[in-house]
N, C-alpha and C. Protein backbone atom coordinates (compact mmCIF):
# COMPACT_ATOMS: atom_id res chain seq x y z
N UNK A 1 -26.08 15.97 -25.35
CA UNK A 1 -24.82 15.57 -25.94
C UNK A 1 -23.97 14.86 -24.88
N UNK A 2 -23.57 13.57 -25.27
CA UNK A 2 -22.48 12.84 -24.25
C UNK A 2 -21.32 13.51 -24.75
N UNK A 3 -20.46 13.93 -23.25
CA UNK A 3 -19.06 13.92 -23.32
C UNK A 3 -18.46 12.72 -22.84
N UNK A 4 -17.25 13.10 -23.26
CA UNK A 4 -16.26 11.22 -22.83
C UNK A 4 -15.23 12.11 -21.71
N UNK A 5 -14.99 11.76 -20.72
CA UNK A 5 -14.36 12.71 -19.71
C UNK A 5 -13.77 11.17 -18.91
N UNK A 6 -12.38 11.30 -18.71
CA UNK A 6 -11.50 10.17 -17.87
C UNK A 6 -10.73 10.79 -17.21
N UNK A 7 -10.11 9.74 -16.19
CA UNK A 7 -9.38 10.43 -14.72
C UNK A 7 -8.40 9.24 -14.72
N UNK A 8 -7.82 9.75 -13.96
CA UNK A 8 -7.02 8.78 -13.42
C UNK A 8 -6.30 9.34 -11.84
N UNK A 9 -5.97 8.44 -11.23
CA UNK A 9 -5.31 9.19 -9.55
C UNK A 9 -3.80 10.10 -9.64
N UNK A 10 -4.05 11.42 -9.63
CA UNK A 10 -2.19 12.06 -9.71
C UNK A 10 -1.88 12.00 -8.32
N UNK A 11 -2.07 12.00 -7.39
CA UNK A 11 -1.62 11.72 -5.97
C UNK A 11 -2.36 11.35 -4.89
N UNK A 12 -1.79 10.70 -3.90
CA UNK A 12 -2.68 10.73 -2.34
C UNK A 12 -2.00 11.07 -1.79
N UNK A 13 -2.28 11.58 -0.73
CA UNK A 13 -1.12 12.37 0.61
C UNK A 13 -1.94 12.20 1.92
N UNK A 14 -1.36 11.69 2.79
CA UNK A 14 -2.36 11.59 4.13
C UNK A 14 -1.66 13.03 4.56
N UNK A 15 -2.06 13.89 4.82
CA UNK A 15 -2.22 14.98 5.41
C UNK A 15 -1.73 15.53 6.85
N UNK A 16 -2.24 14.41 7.61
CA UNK A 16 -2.25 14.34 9.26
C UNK A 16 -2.76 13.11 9.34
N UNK A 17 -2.35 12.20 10.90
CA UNK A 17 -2.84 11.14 10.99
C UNK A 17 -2.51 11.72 12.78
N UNK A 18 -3.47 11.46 13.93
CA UNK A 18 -3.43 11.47 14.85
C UNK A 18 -3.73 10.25 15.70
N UNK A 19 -3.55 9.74 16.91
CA UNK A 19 -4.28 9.04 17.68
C UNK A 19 -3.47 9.52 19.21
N UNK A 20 -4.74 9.37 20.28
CA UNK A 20 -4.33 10.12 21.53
C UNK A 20 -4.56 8.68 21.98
N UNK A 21 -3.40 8.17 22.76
CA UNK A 21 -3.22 7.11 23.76
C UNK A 21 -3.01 7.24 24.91
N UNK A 22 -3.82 7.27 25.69
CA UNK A 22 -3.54 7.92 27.50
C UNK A 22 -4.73 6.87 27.72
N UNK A 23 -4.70 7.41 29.28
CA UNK A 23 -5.47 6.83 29.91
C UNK A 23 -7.09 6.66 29.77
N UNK A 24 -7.91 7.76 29.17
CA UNK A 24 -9.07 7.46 28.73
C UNK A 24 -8.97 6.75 27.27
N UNK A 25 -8.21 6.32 26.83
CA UNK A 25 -8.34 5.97 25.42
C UNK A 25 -7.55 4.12 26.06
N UNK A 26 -7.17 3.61 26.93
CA UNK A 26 -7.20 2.87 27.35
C UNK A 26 -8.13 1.32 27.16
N UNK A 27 -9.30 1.47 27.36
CA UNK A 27 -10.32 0.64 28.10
C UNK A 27 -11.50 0.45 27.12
N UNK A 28 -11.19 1.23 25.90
CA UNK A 28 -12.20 1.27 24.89
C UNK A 28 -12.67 0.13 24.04
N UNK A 29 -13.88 -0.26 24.25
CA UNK A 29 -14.39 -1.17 23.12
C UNK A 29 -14.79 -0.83 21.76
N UNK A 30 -14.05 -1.36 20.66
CA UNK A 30 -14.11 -1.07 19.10
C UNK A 30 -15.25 -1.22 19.12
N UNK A 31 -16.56 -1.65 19.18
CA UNK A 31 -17.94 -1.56 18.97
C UNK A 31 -18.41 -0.02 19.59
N UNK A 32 -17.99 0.51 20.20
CA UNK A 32 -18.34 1.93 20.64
C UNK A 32 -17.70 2.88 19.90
N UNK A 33 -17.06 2.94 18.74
CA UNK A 33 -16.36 3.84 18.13
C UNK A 33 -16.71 3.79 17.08
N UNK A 34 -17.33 5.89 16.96
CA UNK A 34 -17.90 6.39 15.52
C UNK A 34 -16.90 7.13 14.92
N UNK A 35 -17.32 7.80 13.78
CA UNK A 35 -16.73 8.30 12.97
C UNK A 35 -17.38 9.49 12.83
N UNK A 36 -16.81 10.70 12.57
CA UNK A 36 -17.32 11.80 12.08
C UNK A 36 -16.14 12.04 10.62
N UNK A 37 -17.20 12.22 9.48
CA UNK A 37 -16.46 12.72 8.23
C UNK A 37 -16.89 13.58 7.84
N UNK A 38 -15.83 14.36 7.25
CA UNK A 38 -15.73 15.91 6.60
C UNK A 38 -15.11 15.79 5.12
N UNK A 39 -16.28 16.39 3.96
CA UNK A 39 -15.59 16.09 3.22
C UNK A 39 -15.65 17.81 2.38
N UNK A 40 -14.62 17.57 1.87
CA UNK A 40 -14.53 19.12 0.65
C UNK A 40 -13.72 18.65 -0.59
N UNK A 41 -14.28 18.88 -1.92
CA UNK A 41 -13.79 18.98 -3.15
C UNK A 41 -13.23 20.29 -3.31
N UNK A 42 -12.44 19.76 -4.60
CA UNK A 42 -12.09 21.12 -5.41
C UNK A 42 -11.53 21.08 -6.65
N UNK A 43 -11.53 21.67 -7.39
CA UNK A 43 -11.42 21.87 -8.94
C UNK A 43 -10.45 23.06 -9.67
N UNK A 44 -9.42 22.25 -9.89
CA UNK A 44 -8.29 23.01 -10.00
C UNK A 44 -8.34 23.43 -11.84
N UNK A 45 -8.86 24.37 -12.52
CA UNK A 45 -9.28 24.68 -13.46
C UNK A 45 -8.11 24.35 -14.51
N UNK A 46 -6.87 24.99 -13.89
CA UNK A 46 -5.64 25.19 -15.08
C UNK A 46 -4.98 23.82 -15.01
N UNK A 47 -5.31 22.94 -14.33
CA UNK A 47 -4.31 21.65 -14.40
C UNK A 47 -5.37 20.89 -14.49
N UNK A 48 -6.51 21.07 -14.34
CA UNK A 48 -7.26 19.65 -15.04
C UNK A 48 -7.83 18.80 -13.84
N UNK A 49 -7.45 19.19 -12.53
CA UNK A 49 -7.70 18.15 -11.61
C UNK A 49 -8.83 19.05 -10.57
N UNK A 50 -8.58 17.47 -9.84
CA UNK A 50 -10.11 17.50 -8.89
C UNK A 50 -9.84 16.84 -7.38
N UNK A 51 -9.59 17.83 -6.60
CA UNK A 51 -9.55 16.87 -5.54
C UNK A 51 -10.21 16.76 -4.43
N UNK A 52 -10.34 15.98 -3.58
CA UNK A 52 -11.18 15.29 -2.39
C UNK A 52 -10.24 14.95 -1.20
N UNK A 53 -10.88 15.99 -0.39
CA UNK A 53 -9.85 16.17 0.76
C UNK A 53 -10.92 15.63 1.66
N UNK A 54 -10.67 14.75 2.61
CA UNK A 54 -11.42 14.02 3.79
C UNK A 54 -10.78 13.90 5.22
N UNK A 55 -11.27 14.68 5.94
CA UNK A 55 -11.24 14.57 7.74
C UNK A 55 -12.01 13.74 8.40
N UNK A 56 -11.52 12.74 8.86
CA UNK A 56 -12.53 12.15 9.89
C UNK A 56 -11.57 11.65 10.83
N UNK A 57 -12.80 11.85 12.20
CA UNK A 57 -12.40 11.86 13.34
C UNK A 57 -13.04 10.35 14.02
N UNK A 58 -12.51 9.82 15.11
CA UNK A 58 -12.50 8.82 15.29
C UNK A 58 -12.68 8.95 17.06
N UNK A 59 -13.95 9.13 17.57
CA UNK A 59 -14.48 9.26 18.49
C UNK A 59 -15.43 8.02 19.19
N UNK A 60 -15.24 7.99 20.36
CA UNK A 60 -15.56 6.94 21.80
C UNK A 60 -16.37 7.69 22.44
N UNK A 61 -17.81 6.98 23.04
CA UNK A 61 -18.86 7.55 23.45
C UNK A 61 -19.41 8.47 22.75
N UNK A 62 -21.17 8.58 23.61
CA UNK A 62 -22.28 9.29 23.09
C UNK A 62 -22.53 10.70 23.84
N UNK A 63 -22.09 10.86 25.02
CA UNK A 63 -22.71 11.55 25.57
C UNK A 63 -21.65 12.99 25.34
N UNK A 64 -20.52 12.38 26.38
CA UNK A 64 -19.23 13.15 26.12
C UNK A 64 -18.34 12.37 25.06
N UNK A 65 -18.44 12.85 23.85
CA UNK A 65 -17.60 11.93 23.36
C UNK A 65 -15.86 12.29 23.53
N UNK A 66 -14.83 11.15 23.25
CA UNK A 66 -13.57 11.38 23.83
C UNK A 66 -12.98 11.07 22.32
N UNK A 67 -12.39 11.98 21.98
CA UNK A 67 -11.46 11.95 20.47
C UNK A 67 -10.34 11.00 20.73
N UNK A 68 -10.55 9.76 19.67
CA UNK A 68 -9.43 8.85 19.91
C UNK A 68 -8.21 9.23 18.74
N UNK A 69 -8.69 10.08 18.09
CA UNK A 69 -7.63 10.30 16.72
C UNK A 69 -8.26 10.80 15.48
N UNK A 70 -7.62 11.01 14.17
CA UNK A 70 -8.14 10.91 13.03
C UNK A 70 -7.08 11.22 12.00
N UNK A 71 -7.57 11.32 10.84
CA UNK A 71 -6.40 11.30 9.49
C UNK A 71 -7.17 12.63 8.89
N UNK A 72 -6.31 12.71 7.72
CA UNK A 72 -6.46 13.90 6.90
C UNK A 72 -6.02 13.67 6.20
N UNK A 73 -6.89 13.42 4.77
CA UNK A 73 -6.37 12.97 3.62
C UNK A 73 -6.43 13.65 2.16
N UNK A 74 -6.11 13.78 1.34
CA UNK A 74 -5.97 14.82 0.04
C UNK A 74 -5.87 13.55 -0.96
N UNK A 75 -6.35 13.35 -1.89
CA UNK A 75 -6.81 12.73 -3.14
C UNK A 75 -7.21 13.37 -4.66
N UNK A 76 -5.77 13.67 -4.94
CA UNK A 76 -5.95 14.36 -6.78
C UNK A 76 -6.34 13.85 -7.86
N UNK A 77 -7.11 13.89 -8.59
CA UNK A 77 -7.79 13.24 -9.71
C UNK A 77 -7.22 13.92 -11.20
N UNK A 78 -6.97 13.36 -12.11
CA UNK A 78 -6.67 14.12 -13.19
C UNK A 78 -7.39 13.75 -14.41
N UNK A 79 -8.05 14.94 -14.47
CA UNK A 79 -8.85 14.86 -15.21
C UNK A 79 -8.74 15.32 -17.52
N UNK A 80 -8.95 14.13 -18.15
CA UNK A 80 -8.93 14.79 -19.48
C UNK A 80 -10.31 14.39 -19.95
N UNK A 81 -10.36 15.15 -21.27
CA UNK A 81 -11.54 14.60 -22.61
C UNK A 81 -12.20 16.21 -22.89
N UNK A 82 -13.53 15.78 -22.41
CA UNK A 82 -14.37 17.22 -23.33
C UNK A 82 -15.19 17.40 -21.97
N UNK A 83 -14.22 18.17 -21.13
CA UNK A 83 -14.57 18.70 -20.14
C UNK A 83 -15.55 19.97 -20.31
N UNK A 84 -16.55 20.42 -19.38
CA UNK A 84 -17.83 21.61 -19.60
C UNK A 84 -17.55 22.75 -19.16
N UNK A 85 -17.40 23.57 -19.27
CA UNK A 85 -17.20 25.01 -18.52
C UNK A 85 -18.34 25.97 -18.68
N UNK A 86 -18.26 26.18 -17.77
CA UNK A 86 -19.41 27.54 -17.68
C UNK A 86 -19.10 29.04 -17.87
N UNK A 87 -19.36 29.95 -18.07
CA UNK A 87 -18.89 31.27 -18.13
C UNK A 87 -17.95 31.58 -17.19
N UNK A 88 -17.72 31.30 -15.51
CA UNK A 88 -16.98 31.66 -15.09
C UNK A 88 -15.57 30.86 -15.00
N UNK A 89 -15.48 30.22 -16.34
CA UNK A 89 -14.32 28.46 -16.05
C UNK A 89 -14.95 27.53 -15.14
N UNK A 90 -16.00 27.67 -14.33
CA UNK A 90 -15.80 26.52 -14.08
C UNK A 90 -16.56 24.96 -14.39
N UNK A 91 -15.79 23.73 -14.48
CA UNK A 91 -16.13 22.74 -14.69
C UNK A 91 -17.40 22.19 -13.77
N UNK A 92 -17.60 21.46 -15.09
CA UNK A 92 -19.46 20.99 -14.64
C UNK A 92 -19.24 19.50 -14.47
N UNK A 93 -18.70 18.79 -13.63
CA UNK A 93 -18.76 17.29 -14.32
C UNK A 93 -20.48 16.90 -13.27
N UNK A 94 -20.21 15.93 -14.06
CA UNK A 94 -21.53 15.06 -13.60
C UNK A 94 -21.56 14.18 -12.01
N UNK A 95 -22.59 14.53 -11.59
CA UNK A 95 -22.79 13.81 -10.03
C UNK A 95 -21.85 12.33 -9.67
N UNK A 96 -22.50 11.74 -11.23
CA UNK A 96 -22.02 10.35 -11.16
C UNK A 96 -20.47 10.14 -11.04
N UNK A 97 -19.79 11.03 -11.98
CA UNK A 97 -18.34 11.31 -11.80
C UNK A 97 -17.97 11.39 -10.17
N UNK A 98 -18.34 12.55 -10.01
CA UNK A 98 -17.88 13.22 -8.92
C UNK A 98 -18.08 12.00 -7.72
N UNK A 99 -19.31 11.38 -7.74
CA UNK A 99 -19.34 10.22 -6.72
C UNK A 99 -18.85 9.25 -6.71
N UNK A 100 -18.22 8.76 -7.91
CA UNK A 100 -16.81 7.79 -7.80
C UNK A 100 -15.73 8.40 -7.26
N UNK A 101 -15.11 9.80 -7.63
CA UNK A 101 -14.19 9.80 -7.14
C UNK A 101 -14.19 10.26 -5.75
N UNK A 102 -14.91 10.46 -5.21
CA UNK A 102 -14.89 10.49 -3.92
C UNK A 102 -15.16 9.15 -3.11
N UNK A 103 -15.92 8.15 -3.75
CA UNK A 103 -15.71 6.76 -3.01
C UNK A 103 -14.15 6.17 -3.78
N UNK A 104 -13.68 6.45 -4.73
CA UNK A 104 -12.04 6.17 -4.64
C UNK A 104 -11.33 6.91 -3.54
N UNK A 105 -11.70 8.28 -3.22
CA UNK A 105 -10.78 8.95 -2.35
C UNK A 105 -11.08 8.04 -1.11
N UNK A 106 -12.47 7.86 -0.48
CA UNK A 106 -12.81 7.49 0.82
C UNK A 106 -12.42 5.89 0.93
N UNK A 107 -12.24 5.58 0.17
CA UNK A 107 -11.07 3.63 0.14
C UNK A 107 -10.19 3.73 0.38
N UNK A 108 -9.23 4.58 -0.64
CA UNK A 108 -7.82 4.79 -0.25
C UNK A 108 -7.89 5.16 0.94
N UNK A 109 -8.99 6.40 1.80
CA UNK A 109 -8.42 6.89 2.97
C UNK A 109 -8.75 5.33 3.82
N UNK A 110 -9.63 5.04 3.71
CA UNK A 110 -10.00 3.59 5.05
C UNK A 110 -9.01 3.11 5.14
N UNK A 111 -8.47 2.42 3.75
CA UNK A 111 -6.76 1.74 3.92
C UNK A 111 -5.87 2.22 4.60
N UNK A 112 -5.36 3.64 4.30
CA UNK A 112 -4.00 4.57 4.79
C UNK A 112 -4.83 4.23 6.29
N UNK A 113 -5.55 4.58 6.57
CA UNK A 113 -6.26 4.84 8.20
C UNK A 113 -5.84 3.28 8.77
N UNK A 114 -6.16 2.30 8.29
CA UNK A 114 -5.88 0.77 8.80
C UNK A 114 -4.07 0.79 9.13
N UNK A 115 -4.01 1.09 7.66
CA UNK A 115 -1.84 0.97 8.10
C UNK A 115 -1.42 1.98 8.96
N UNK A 116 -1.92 3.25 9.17
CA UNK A 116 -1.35 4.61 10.31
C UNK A 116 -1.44 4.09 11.48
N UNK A 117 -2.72 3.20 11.54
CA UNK A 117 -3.34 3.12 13.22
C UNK A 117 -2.95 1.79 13.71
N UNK A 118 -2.06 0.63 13.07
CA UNK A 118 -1.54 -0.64 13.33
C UNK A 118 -0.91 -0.21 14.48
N UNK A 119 -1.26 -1.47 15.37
CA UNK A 119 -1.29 -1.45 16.85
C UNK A 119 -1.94 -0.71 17.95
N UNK A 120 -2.99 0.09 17.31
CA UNK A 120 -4.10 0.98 17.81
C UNK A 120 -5.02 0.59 17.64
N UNK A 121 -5.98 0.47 18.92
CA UNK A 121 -7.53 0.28 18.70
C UNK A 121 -8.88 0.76 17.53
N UNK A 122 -7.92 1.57 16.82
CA UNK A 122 -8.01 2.44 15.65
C UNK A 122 -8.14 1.13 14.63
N UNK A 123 -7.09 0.26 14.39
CA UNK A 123 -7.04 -1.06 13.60
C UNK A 123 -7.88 -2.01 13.20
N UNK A 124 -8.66 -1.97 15.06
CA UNK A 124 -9.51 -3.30 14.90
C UNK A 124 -11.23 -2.34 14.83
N UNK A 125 -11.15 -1.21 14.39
CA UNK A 125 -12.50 -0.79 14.08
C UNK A 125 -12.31 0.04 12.78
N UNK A 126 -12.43 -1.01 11.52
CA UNK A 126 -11.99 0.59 10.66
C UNK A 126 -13.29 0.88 10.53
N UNK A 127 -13.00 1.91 9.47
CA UNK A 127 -14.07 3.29 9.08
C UNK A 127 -15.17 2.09 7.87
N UNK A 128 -16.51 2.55 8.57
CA UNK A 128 -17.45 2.15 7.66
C UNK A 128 -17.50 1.92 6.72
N UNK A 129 -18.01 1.32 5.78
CA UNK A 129 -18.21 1.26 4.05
C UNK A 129 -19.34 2.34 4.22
N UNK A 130 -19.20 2.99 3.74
CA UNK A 130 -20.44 4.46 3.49
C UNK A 130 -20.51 5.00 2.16
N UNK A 131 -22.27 5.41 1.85
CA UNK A 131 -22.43 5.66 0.83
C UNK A 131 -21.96 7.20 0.13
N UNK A 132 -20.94 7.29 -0.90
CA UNK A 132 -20.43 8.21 -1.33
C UNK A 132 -21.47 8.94 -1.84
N UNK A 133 -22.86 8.73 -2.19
CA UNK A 133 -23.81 9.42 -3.08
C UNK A 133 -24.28 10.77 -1.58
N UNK A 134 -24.49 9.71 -0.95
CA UNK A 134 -25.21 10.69 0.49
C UNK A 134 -23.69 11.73 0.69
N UNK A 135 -22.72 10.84 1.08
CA UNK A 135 -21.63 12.61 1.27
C UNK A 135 -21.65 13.13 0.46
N UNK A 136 -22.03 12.89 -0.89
CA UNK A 136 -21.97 14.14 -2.14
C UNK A 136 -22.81 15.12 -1.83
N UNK A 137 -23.91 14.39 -1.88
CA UNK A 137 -25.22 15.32 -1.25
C UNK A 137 -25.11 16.13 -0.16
N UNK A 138 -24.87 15.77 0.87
CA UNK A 138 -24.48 16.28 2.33
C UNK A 138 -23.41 17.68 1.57
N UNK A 139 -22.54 17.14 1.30
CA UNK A 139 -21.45 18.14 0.91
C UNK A 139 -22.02 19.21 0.07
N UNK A 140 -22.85 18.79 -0.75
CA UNK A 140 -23.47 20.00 -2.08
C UNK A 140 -24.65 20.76 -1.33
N UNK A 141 -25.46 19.86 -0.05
CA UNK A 141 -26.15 20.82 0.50
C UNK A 141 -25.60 22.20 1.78
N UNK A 142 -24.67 21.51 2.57
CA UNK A 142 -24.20 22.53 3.02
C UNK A 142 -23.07 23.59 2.66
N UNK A 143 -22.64 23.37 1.04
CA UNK A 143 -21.90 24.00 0.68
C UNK A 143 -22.80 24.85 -0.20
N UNK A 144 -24.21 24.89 -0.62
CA UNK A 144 -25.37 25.67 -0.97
C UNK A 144 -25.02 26.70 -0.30
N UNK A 145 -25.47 25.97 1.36
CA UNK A 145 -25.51 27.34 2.59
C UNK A 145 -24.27 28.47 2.69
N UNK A 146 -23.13 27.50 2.20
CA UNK A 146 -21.83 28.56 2.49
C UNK A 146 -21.93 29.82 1.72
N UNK A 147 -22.59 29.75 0.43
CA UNK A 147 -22.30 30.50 -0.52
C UNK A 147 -23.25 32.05 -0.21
């Protein structure tokens, strides 16, 4: 049976936005700067929403790496139609769902991250285009382990 299930964005909030400017953060070439992302959902049963909270850190070098900064971002989804519940309330949506709105959350964050970090070396390297299907996955496998 198809359900018809729609969203739309109820908020973004950058969370935290950091960058450390000293002397090792100085001399850095934007081609040497990765990203580490953290992502966690959640499913707010009585209001309908869904959100996608994302940490990433914004690190220089391989060996020792040196933290140049990062954001923290929160992304609410609101969700209506003929939503699924399971015995314990909770909602079942579908992979495919869930992996849009987390590549909506992870856009909005690249953007907010471009305007926080103007005039920071942070600017001229933004955050990857990355595939939202793999952090779903990533996220659903080590959140298996948590449980």
């Amino acid at each position: 049976m198809e359900r018809k299930v729609s969203f739309g964005v109820d908020a973004f909030k950058v969370r935290s936005f950091s960058f450390s400017d000293n002397e090792e953060t100085q001399n850095i070439r934007k081609d040497r700067i990765n990203f580490n992302i953290g992502l966690k959902v959640n499913f707010v049963p009585e209001h309908n929403k869904f959100q996608v909270f994302l940490k990433i850190e914004a690190l220089h070098g391989k060996q020792k790496p040196v933290s140049l900064g990062g954001i923290e971002t929160e992304t609410t989804f609101r969700l209506s139609g003929d939503l699924d519940t399971n015995e314990k309330g909770e909602v079942n949506l579908p992979d495919h769902l869930i992996i849009s709105l987390i590549s909506i959350a992870y856009s909005t964050t690249r953007g907010a991250l471009l305007v926080k970090a103007q005039s920071t070396i942070l600017a001229d390297a933004p955050l990857p285009i990355t595939d939202p299907t793999s952090m779903w996955n990533h996220f659903k496998e080590n959140y298996q382990k948590d449980k």
